[in-house]
Each structure stands twice: as structure tokens, then as C-alpha cells.
Protein backbone atom coordinates (compact mmCIF):
# COMPACT_ATOMS: atom_id res chain seq x y z
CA UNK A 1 0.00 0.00 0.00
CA UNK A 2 1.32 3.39 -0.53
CA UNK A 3 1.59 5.99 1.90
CA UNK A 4 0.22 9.12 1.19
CA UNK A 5 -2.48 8.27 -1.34
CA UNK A 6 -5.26 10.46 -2.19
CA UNK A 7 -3.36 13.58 0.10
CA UNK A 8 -4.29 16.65 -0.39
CA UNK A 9 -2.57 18.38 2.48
CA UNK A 10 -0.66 21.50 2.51
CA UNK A 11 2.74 21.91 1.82
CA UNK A 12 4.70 22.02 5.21
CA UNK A 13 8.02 20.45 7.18
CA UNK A 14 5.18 18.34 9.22
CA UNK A 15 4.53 16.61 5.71
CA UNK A 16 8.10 16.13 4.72
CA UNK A 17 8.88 14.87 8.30
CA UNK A 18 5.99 12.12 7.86
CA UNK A 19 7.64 11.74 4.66
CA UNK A 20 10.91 10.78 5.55
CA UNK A 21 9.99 8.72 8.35
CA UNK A 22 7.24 6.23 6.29
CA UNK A 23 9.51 5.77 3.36
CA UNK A 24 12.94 5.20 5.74
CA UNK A 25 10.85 2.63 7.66
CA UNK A 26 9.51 0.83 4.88
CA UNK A 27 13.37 0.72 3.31
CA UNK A 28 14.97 -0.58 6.29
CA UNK A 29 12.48 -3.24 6.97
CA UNK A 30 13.25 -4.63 3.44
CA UNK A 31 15.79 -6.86 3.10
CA UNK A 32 16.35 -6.49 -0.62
CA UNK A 33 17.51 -2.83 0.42
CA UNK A 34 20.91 -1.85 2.23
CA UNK A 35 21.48 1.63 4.12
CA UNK A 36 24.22 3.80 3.73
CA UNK A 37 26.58 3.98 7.28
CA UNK A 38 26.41 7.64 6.97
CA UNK A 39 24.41 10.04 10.16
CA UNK A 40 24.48 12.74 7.51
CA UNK A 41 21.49 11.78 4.93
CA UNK A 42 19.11 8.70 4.63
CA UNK A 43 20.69 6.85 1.64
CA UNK A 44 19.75 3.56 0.61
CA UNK A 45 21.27 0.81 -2.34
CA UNK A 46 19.13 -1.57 -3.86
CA UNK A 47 21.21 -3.62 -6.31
CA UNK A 48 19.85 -5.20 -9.40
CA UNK A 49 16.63 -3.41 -9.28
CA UNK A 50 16.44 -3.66 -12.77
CA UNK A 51 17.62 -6.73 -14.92
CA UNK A 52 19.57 -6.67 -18.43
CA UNK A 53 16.65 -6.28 -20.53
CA UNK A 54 15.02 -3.46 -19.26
CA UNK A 55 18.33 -1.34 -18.55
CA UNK A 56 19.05 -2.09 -22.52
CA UNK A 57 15.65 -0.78 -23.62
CA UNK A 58 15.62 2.11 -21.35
CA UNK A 59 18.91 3.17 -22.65
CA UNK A 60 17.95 3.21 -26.23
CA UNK A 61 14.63 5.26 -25.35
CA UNK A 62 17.32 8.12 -23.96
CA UNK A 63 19.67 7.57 -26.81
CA UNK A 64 16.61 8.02 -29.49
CA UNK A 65 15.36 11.35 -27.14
CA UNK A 66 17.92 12.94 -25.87
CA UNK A 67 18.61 16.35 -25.72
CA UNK A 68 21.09 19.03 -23.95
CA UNK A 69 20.16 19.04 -20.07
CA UNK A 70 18.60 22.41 -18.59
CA UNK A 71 19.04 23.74 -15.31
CA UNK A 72 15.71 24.81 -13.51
CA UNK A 73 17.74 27.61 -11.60
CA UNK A 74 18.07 31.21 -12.93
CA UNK A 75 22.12 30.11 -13.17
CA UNK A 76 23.61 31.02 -16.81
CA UNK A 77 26.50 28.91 -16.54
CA UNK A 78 26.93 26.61 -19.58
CA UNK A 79 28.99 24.30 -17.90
CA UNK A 80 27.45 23.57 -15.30
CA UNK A 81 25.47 20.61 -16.38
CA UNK A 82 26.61 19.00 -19.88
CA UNK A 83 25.14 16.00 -19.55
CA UNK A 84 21.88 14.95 -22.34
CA UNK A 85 18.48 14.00 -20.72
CA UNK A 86 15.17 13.12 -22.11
CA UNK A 87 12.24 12.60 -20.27
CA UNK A 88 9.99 9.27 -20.36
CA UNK A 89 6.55 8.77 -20.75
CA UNK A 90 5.27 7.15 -17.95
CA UNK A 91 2.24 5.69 -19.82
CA UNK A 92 4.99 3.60 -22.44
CA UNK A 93 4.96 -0.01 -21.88
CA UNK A 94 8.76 -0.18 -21.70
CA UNK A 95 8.55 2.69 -18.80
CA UNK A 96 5.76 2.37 -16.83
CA UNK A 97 6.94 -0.98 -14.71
CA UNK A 98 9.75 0.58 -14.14
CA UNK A 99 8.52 3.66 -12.92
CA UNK A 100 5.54 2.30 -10.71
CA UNK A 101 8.05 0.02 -9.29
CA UNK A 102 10.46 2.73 -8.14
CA UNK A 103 7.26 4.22 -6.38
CA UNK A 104 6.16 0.74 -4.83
CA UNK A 105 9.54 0.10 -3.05
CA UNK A 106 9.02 3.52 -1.57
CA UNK A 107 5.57 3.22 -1.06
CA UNK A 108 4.87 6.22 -2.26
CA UNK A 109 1.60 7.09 -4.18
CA UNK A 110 2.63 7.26 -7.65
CA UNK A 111 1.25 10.77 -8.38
CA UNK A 112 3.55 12.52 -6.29
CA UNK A 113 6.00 11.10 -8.72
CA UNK A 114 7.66 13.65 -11.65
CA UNK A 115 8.12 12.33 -15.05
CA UNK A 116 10.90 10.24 -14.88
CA UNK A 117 14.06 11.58 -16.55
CA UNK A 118 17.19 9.80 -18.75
CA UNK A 119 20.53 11.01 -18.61
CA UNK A 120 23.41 10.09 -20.60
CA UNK A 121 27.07 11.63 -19.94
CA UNK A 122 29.76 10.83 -22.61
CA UNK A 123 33.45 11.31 -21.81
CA UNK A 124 34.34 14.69 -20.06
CA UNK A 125 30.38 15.16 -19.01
CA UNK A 126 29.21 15.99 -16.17
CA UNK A 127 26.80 17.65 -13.49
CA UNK A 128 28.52 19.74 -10.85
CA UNK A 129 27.34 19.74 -6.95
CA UNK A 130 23.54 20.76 -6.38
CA UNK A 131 20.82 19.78 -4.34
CA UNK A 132 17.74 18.34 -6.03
CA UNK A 133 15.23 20.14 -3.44
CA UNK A 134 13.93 23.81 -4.89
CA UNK A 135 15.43 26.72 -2.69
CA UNK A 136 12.81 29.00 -1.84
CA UNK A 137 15.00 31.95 -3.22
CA UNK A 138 14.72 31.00 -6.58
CA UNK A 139 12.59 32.82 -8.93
CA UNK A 140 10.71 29.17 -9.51
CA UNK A 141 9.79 28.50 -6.05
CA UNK A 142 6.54 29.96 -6.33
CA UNK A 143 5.57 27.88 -9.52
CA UNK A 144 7.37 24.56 -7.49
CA UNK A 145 4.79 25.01 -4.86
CA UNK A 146 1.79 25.04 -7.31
CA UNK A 147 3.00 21.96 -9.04
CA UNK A 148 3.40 19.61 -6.15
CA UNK A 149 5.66 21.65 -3.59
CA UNK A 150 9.31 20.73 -1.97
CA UNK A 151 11.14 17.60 -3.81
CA UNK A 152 11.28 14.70 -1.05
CA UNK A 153 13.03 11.21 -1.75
CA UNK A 154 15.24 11.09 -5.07
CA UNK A 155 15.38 7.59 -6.75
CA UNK A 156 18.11 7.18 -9.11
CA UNK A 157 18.58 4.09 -11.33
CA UNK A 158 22.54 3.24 -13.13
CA UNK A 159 21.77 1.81 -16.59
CA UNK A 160 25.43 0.41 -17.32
CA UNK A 161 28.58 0.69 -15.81
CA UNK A 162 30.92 2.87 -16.83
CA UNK A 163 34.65 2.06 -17.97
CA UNK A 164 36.01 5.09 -15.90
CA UNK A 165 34.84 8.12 -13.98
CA UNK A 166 31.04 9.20 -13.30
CA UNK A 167 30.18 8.26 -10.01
CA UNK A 168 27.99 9.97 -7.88
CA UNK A 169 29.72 11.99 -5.09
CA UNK A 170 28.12 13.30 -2.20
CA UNK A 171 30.68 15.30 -0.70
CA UNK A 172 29.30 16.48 2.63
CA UNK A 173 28.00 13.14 3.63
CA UNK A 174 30.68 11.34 2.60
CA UNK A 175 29.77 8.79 0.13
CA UNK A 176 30.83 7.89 -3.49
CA UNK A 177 28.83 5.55 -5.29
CA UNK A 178 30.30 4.38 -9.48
CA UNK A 179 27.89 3.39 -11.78
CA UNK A 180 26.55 -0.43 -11.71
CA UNK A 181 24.35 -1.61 -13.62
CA UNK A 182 20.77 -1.86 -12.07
CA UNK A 183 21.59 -0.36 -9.55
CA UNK A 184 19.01 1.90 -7.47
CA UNK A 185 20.61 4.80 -5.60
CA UNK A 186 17.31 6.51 -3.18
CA UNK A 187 17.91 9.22 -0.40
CA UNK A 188 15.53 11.99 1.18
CA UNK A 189 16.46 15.25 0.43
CA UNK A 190 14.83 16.50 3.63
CA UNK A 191 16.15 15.87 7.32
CA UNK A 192 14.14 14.23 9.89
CA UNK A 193 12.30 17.42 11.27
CA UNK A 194 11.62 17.78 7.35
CA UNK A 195 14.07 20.46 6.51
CA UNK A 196 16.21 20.33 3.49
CA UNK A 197 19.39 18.60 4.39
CA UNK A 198 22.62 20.51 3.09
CA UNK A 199 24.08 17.34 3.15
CA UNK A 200 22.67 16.21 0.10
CA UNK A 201 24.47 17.95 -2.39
CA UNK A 202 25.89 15.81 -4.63
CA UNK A 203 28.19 15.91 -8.18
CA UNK A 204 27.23 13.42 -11.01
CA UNK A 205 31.41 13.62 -11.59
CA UNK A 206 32.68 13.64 -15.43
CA UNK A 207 32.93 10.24 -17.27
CA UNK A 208 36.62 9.74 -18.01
CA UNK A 209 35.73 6.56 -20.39
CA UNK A 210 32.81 5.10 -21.79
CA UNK A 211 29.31 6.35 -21.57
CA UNK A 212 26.94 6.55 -18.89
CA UNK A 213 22.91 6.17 -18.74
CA UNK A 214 21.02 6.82 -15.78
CA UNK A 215 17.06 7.69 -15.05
CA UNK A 216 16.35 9.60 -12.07
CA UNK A 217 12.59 9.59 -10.61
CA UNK A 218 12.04 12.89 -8.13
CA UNK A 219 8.89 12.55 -6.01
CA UNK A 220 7.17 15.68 -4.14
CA UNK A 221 5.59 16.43 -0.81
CA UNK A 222 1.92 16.96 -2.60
CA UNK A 223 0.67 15.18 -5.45
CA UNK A 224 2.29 16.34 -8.56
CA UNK A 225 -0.39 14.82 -11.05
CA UNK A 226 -3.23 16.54 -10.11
């Protein structure tokens, strides 16, 4: 059952908190899933989440779509993601399992989930340290909080592994994880008393050989299909 179903509540830390707590509880009580020894961030690995087959078709679905990544901040800075993305139709027949079972093992009510997103980096791409929850000083907050509110758990899938370079560094907490394939990275972007946590910035570093494919699935604290 997911939590959260059918919510309509407004967007606070009191949500977030219940957020962080329901999903952490139903990860560590599954043995399929293994926490991260870190105090800094709830982080979780869930290897093989995905077998051969599906990683292969979801990687030529970004390869046939992609496109040059955006940034949602007001930042003009060129470099600071190079990566390509594309973003997946949840309704497909080669996405939706996959994207409905990202939201089951979180048991989180599928409509707080965004459009799930591909990402491919080729040698010397990357995406430099950021937080995926909105900062309220941005010029989008206000829209962010119409469409769902604050970003809550982050569910990151590795396609392939990579010959060399692109892991995903989390500097602050202290964690580095390289690319394997089917392999499902999750953490909450919100501390326990449902604040954003600092400590998840993290750096999709550049790919030094070989190519990487990833699809990242971002739910909110509100439903984000209305």
C-alpha cells in the first residue's frame, strides 16, 4: 500500500517529516535494500533493481530522445550541467513498470512522482554539486509550490557501468557511489524534522571513459499529477 495516497494536504516540514519517516521505515524493513553507514542523509542501495533487458531498452529510449540538459535555476552557466536528458513517458509499456516500481519500493503514491528523466554523460560530461530540493530563493519556487511543492526522496537508477569516472559523489556526507548496472541509488532530500538537508548535495562527476545512462525519478511532498 502506498503511503500518502489520495493527500491533499498543505505543503509544510510536518509533511516532509511524515515523509521521511514512512519511506525510511519501509526501506529498512526490506531486506532487498541496504542503508548507507552515513548520520548525515538517509541513503539507501538496492542492487539489481532492474535486470539486463530493461536497462538495454531504457537506454535506447534516452539515446533516441535525448537532448542538452537544462538547469531549472536562474544560473547562466553553460557548464554547469553538460550531460543529455530526455524525459519518459510514464504511460509507455517499456517505462511504466519501471517507474511504478520505483514508487512501490518507496511506497509512495505514484502521483507525487515527476516524469521520470534519462541522462546520458559521454566522456568529459558531467553535473557539478547541487541539491535536487527547490530553494525558496529562486525565482521558480513559487511555480514549485503550485505543481506539487518541496522535492522529497530522489530515486536514481545506473543503466550500465561505466569504464572510468562518473560516479555519484556526495561530498558532505561522505559517500561515493560508481555506476553499476541496475543499480538503485534513493535518499531523502529532507532531514528528519523535514528540513532540506545541506548534506545532500551531490556531483554526477565527469565520465573519463565510456558512456553513462542513468534515469532519475524525483517525487514531491503533494501530489504532482493533479
Amino acid at each position: 500500500m502506498s503511503f500518502f495516497a489520495r493527500t491533499r494536504k498543505p505543503a509544510t516540514s510536518s509533511v516532509r517529516q511524515l515523509f521521511g519517516l514512512q519511506v525510511a521505515t519501509r526501506l529498512d524493513a526490506d531486506p532487498r535494500v541496504q542503508r548507507a553507514a552515513i548520520d548525515a542523509a538517509q541513503v539507501y542501495y538496492y542492487p539489481d533493481f532492474l535486470d539486463d533487458a530493461t536497462c538495454d531498452r531504457l537506454i535506447a529510449m534516452i539515446d533516441a530522445h535525448r537532448r542538452p540538459s537544462t538547469l531549472l535555476s536562474d544560473r547562466n552557466d553553460q557548464g554547469f550541467r553538460t550531460s543529455d536528458s530526455c524525459d519518459m513517458d510514464r504511460w509507455s509499456p517499456d517505462v511504466q513498470p519501471t517507474d511504478e516500481a520505483i514508487a512501490t519500493l518507496l511506497g509512495i503514491d505514484a502521483a507525487h512522482g515527476e516524469t521520470m528523466q534519462g541522462q546520458r554523460y559521454a566522456p568529459g560530461q558531467h553535473f557539478r554539486a547541487h541539491h535536487d530540493y527547490f530553494h525558496s530563493t529562486e525565482s521558480y519556487w513559487e511555480r514549485m509550490q503550485k505543481e506539487g511543492g518541496q522535492r522529497t526522496w530522489t530515486a536514481m537508477i545506473y543503466l550500465n557501468a561505466v569504464e572510468e569516472g562518473g560516479a555519484t559523489w556526495f561530498p558532505q556526507a561522505g559517500i561515493k557511489v560508481a555506476p553499476k548496472r541496475g543499480l538503485l541509488l534513493t535518499w531523502n532530500n529532507m532531514k528528519p524534522d523535514g528540513s532540506p538537508n545541506e548534506a545532500t548535495i551531490h556531483e554526477g562527476m565527469p565520465v573519463v571513459a565510456g558512456t553513462k545512462y542513468v534515469v532519475t525519478k524525483w517525487f514531491r511532498e503533494d501530489r504532482w499529477i493533479k
